[in-house]
Protein backbone atom coordinates (compact mmCIF):
# COMPACT_ATOMS: atom_id res chain seq x y z
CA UNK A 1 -15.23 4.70 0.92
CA UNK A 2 -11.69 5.19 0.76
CA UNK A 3 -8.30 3.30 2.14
CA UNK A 4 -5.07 2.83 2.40
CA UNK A 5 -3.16 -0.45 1.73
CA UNK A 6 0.59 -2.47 2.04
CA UNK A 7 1.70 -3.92 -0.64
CA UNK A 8 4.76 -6.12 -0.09
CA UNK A 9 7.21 -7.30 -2.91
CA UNK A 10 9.41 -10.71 -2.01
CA UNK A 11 11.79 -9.99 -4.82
CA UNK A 12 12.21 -6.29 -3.76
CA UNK A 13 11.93 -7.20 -0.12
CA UNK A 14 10.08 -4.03 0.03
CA UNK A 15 6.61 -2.25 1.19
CA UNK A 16 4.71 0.50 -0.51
CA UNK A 17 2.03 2.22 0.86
CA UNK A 18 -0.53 3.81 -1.04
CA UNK A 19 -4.61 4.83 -0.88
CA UNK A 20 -7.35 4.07 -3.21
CA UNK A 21 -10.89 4.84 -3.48
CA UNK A 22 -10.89 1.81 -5.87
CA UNK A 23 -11.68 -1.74 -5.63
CA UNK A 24 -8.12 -3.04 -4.20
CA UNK A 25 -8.12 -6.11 -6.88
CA UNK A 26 -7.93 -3.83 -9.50
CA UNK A 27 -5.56 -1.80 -7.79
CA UNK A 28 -3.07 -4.50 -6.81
CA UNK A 29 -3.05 -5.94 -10.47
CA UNK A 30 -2.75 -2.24 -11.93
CA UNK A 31 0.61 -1.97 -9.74
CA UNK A 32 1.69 -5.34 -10.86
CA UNK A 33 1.61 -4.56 -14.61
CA UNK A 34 4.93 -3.14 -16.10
CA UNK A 35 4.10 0.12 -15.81
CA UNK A 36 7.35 2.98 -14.94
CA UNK A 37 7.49 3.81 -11.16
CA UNK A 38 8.46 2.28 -8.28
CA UNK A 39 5.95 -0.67 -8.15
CA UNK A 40 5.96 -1.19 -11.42
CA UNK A 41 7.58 -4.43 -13.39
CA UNK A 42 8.50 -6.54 -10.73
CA UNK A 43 4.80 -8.15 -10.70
CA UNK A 44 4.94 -9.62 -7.29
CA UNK A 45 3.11 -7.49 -5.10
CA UNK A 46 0.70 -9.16 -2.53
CA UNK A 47 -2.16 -6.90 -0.44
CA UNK A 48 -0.85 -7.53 3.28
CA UNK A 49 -2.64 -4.72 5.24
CA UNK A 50 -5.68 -2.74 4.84
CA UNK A 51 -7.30 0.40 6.68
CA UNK A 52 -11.01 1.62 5.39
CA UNK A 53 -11.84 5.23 5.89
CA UNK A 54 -15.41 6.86 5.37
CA UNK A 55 -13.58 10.62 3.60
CA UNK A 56 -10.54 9.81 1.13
CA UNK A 57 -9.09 13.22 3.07
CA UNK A 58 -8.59 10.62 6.14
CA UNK A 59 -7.40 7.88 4.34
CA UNK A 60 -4.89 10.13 2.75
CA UNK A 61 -3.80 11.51 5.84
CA UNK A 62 -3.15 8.13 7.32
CA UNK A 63 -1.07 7.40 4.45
CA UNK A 64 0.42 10.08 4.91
CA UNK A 65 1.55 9.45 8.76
CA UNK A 66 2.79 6.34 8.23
CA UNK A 67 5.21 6.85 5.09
CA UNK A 68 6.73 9.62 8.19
CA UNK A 69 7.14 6.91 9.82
CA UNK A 70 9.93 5.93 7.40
CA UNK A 71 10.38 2.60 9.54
CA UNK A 72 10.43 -0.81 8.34
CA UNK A 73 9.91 -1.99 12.10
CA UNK A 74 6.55 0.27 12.35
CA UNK A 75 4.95 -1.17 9.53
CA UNK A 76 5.54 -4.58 9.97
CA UNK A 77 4.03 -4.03 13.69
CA UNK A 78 0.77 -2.16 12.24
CA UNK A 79 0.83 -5.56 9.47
CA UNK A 80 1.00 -7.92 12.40
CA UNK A 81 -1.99 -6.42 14.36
């Protein structure tokens, strides 16, 4: 099983978007270490959205379609559903 996420940083004021096949714990804390790359050494990011997919082809193409979206607005609609 595979899935995208939101993470959203209060310091940055910022989401990132990203899919894992892995247990999202472990994910969240691996983007919260201080590590190079966008997510990395601000250690503040909280899971706010999740979508499960059964192929990680799908879950990657949903990513995918909604970093297009390049729209604050959108993804705090899809996080409020």
């Amino acid at each position: 099983m595979s899935q995208i996420y939101i993470l959203y940083s209060a310091i940055l004021d910022k989401y990132y978007v990203g899919h894992t096949s892995d247990d999202l714990d472990e994910r969240t804390r691996k983007h919260n270490t201080n590590h190079k790359g966008f997510t990395g050494g601000k250690g503040d990011w909280k899971l706010v959205y999740t979508e499960k997919f059964k192929e990680k082809s799908l879950a990657y193409a949903r990513e995918r379609e909604v970093k297009k979206w390049k729209s604050r607005k959108m993804i705090e609609k899809l996080i409020s559903k």
